[in-house]
PDB file of N, CA and C in Angstrom:
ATOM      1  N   UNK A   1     130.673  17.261  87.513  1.00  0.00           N
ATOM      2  CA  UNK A   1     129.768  18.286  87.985  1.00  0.00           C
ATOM      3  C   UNK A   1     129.623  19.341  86.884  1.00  0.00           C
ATOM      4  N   UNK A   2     128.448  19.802  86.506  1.00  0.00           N
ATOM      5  CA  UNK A   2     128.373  20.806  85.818  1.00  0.00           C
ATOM      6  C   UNK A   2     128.686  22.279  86.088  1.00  0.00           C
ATOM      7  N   UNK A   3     129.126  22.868  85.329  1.00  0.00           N
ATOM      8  CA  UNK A   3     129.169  24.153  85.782  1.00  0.00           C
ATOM      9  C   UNK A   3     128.082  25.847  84.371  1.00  0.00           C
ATOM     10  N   UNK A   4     128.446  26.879  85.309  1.00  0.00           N
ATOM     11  CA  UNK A   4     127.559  27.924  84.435  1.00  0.00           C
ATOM     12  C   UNK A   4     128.604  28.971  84.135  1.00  0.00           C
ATOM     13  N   UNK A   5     128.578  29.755  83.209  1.00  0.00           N
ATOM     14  CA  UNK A   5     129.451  30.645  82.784  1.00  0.00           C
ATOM     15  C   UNK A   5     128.633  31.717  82.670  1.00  0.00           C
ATOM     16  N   UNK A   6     129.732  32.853  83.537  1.00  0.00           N
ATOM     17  CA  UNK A   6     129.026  33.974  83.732  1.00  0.00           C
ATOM     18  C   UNK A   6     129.786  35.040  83.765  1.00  0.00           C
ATOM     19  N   UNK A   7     129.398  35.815  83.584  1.00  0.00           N
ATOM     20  CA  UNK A   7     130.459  37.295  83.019  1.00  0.00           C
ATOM     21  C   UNK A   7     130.135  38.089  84.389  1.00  0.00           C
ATOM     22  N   UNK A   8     130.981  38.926  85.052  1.00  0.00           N
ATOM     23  CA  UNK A   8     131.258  39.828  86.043  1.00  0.00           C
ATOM     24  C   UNK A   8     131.609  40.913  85.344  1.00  0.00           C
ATOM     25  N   UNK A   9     130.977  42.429  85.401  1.00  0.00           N
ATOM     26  CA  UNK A   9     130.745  43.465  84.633  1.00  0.00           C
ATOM     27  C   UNK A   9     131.225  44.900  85.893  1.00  0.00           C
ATOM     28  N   UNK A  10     131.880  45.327  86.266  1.00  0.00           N
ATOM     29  CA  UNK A  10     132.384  46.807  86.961  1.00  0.00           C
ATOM     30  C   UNK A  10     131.862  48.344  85.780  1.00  0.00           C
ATOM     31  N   UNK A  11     131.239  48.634  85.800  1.00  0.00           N
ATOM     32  CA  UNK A  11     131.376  49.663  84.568  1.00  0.00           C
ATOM     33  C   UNK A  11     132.384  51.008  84.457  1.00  0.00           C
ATOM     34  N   UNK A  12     133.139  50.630  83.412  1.00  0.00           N
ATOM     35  CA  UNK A  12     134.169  51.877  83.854  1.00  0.00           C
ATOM     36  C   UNK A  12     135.157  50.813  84.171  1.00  0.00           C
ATOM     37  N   UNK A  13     135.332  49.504  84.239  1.00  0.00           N
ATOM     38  CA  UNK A  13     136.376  49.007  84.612  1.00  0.00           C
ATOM     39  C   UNK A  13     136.330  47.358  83.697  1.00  0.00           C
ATOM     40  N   UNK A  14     136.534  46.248  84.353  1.00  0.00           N
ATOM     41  CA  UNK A  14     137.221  44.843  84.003  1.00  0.00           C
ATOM     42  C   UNK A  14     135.841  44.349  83.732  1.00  0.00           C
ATOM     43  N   UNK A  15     135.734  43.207  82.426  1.00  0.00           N
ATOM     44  CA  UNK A  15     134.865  42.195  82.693  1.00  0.00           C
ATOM     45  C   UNK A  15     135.432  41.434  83.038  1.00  0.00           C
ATOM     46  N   UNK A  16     134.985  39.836  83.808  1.00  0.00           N
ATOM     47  CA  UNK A  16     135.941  38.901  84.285  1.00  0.00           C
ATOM     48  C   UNK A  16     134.878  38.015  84.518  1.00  0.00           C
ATOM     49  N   UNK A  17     135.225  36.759  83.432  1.00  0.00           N
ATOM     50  CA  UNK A  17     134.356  35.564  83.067  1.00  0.00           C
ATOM     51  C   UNK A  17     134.762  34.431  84.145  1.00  0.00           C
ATOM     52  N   UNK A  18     133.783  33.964  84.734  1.00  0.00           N
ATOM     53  CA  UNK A  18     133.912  33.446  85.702  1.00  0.00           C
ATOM     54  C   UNK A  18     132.898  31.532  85.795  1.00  0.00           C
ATOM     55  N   UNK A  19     133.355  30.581  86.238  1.00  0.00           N
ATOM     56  CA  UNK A  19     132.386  29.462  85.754  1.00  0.00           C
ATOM     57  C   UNK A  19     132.537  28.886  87.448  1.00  0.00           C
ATOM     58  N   UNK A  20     130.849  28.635  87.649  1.00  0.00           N
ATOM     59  CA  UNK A  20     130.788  28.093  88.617  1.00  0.00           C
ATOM     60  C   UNK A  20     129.870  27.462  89.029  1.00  0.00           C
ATOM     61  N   UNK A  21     129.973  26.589  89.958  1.00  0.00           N
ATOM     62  CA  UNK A  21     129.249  24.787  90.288  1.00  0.00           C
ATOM     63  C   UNK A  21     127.613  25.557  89.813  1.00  0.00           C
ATOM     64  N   UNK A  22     127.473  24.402  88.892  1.00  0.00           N
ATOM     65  CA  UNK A  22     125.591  24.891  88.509  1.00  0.00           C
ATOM     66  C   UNK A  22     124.734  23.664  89.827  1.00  0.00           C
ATOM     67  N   UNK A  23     125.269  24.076  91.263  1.00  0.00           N
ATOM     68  CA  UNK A  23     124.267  23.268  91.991  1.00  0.00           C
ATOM     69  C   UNK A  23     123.526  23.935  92.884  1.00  0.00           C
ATOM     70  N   UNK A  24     123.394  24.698  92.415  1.00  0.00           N
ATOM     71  CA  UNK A  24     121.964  26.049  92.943  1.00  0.00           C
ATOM     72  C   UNK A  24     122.396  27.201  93.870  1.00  0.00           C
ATOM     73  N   UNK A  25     123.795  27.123  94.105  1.00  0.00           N
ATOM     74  CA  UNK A  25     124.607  28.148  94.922  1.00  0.00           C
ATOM     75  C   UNK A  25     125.355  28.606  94.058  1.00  0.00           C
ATOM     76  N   UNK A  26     125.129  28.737  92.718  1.00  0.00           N
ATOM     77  CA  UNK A  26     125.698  29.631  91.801  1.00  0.00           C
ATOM     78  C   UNK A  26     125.128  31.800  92.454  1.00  0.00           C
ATOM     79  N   UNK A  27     125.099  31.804  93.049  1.00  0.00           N
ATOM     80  CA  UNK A  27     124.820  33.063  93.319  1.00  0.00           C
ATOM     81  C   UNK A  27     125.363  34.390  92.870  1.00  0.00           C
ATOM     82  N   UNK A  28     124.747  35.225  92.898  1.00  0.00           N
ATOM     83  CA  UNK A  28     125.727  36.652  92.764  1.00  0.00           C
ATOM     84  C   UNK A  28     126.908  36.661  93.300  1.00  0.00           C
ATOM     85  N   UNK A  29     126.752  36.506  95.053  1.00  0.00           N
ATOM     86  CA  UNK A  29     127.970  36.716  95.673  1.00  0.00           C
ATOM     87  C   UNK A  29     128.982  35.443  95.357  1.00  0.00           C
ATOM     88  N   UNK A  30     128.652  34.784  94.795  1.00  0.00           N
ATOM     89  CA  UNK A  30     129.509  33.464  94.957  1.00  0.00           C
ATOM     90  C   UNK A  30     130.487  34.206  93.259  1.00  0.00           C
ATOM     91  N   UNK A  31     129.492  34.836  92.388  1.00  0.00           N
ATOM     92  CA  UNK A  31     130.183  35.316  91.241  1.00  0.00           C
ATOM     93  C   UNK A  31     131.115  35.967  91.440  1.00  0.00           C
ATOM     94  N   UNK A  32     130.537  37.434  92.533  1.00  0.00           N
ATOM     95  CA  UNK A  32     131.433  38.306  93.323  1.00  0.00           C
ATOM     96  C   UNK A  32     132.946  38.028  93.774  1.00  0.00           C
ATOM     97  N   UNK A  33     133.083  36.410  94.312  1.00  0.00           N
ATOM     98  CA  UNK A  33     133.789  36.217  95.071  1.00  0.00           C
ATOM     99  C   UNK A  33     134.677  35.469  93.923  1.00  0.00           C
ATOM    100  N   UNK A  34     134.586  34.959  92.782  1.00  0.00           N
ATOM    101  CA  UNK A  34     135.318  34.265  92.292  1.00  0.00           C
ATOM    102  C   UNK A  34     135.984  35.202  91.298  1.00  0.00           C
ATOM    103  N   UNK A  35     134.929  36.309  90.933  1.00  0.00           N
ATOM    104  CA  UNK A  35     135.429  37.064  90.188  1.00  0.00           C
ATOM    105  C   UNK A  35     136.606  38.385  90.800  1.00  0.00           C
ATOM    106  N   UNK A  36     136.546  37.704  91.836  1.00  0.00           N
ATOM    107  CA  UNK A  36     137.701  38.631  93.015  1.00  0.00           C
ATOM    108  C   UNK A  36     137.032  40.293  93.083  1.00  0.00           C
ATOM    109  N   UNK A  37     135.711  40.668  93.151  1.00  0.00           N
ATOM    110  CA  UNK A  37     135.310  41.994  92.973  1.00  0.00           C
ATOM    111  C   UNK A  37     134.354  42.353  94.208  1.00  0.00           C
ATOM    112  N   UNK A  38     134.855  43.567  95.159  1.00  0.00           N
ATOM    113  CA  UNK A  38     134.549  44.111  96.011  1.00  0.00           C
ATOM    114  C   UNK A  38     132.715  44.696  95.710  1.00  0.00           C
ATOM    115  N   UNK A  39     131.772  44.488  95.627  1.00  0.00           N
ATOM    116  CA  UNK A  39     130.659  45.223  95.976  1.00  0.00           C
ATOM    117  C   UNK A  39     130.244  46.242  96.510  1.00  0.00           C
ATOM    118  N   UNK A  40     131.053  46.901  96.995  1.00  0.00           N
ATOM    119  CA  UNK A  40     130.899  47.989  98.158  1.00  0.00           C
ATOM    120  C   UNK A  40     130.458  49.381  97.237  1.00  0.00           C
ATOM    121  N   UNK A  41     129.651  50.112  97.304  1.00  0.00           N
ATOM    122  CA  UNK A  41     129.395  51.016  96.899  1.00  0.00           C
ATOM    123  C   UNK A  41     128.782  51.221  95.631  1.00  0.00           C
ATOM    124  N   UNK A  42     127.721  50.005  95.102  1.00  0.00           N
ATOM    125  CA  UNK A  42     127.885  49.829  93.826  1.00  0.00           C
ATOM    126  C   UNK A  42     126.268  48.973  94.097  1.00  0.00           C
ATOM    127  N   UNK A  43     125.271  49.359  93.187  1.00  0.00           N
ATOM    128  CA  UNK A  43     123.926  48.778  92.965  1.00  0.00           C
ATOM    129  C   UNK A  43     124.623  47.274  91.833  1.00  0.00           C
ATOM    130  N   UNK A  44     123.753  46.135  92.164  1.00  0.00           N
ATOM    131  CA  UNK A  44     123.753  45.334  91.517  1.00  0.00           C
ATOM    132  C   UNK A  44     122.708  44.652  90.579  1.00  0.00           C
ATOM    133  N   UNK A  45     122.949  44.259  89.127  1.00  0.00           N
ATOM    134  CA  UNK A  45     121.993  44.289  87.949  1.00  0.00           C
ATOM    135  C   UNK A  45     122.800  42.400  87.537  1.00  0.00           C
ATOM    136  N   UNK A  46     121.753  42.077  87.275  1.00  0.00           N
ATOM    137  CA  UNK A  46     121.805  40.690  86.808  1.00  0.00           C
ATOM    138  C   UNK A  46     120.723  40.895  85.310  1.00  0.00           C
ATOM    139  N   UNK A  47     121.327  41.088  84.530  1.00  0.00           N
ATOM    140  CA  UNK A  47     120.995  41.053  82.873  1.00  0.00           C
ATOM    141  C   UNK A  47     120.154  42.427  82.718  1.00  0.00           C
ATOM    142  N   UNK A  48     120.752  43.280  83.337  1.00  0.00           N
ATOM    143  CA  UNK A  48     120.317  44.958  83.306  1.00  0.00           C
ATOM    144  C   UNK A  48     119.713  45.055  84.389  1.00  0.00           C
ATOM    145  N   UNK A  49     118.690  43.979  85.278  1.00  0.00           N
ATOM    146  CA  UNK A  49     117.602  43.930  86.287  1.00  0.00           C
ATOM    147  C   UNK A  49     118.503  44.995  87.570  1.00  0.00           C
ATOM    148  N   UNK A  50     117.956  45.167  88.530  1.00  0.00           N
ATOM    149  CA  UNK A  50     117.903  44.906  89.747  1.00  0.00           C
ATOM    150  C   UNK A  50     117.953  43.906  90.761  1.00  0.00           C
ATOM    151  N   UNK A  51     118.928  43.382  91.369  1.00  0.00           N
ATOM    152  CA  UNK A  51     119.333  42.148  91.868  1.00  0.00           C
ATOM    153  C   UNK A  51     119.878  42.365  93.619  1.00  0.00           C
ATOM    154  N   UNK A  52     119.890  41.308  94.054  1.00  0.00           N
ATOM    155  CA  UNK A  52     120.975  40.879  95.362  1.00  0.00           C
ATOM    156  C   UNK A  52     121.522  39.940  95.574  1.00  0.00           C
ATOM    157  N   UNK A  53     122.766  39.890  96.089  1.00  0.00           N
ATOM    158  CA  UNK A  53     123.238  39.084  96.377  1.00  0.00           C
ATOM    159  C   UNK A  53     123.239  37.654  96.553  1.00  0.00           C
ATOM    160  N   UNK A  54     122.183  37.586  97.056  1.00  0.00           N
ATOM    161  CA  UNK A  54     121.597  36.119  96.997  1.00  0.00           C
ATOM    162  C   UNK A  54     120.955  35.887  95.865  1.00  0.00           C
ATOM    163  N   UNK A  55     120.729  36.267  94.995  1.00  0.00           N
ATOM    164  CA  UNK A  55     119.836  35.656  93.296  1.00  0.00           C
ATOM    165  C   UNK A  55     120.219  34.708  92.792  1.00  0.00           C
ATOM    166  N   UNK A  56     119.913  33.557  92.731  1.00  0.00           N
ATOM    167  CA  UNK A  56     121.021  32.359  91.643  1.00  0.00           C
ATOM    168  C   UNK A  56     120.593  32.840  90.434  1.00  0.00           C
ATOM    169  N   UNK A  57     122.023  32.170  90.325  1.00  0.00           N
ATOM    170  CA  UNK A  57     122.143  33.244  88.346  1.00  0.00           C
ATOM    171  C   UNK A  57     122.258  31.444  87.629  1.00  0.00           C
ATOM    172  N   UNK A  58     122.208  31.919  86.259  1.00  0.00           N
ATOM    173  CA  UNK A  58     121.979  30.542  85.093  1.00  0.00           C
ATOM    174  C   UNK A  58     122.864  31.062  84.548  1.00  0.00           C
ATOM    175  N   UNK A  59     123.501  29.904  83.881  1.00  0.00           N
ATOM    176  CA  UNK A  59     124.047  29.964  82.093  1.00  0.00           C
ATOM    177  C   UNK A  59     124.511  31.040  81.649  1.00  0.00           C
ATOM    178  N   UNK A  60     125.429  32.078  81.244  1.00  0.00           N
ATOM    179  CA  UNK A  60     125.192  33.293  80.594  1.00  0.00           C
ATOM    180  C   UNK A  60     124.702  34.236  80.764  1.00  0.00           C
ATOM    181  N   UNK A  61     124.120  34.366  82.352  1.00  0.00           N
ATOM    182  CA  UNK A  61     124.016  35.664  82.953  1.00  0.00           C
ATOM    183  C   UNK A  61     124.918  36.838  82.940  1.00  0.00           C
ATOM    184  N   UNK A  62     125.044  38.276  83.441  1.00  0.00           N
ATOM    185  CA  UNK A  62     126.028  38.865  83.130  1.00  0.00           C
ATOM    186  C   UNK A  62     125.496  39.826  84.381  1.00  0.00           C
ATOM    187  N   UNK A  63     126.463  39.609  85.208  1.00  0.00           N
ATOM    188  CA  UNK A  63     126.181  40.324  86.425  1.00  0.00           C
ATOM    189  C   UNK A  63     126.829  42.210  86.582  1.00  0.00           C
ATOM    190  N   UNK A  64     126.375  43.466  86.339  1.00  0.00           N
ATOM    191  CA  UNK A  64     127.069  44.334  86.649  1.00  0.00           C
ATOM    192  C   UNK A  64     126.861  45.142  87.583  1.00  0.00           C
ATOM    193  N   UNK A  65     128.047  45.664  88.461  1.00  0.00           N
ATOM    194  CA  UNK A  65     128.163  47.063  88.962  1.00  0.00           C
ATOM    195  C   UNK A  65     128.033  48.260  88.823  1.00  0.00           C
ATOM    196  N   UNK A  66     126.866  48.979  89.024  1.00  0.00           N
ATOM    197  CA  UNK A  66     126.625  49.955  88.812  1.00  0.00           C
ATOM    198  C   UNK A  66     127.108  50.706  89.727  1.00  0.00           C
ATOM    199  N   UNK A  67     127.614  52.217  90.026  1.00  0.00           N
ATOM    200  CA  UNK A  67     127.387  53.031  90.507  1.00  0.00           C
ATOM    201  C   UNK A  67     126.250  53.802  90.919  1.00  0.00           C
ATOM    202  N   UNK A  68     125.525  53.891  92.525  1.00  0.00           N
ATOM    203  CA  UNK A  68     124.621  54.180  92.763  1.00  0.00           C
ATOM    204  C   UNK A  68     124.011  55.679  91.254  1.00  0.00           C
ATOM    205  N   UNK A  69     123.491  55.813  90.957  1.00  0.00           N
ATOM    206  CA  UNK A  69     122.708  56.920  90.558  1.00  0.00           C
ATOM    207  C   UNK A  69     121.726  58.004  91.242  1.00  0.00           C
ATOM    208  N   UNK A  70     122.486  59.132  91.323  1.00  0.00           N
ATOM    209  CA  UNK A  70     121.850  60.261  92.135  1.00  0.00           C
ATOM    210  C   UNK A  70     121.218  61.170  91.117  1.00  0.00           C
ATOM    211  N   UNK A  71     120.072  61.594  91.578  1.00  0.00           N
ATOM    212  CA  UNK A  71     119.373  62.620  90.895  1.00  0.00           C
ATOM    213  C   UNK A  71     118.749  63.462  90.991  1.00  0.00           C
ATOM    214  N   UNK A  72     118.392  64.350  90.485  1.00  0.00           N
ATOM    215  CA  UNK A  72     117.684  65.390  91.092  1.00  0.00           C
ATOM    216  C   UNK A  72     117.640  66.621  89.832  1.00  0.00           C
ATOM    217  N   UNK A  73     116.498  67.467  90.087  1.00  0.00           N
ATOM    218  CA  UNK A  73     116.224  68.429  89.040  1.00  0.00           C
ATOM    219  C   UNK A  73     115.957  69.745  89.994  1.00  0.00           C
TER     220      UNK A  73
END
């Protein structure tokens, strides 16, 4: 079975390279889950983008956690 290699990104914290089944349920959360990393409180970016959970990721994606961003002037 093939698999995809993909980097799990926290900012401010761990990367943690993670490889998993390339049979179309390669997902965010499936990254989430292998990469042992909680989501909670945290916007998610698949190669800088804007993403969810459900996105299948490819090859060398690099999934990170952002901290929501508040703003105001």
């Amino acid at each position: 079975m093939a698999e995809i290699f993909v980097k799990v990104a926290r900012l401010g914290s761990r990367v943690t390279e993670v490889y998993l089944p390339d049979s179309g349920e390669a997902t965010v959360a499936a990254a989430l889950a292998a990469a042992e990393v909680d989501p909670g409180g945290y916007d998610l970016r698949v190669n800088g983008a804007p993403t969810t959970p459900s996105a299948v990721l490819a090859d060398g994606d690099v999934v990170t956690l952002v901290p929501p961003i508040k703003g105001g002037v």
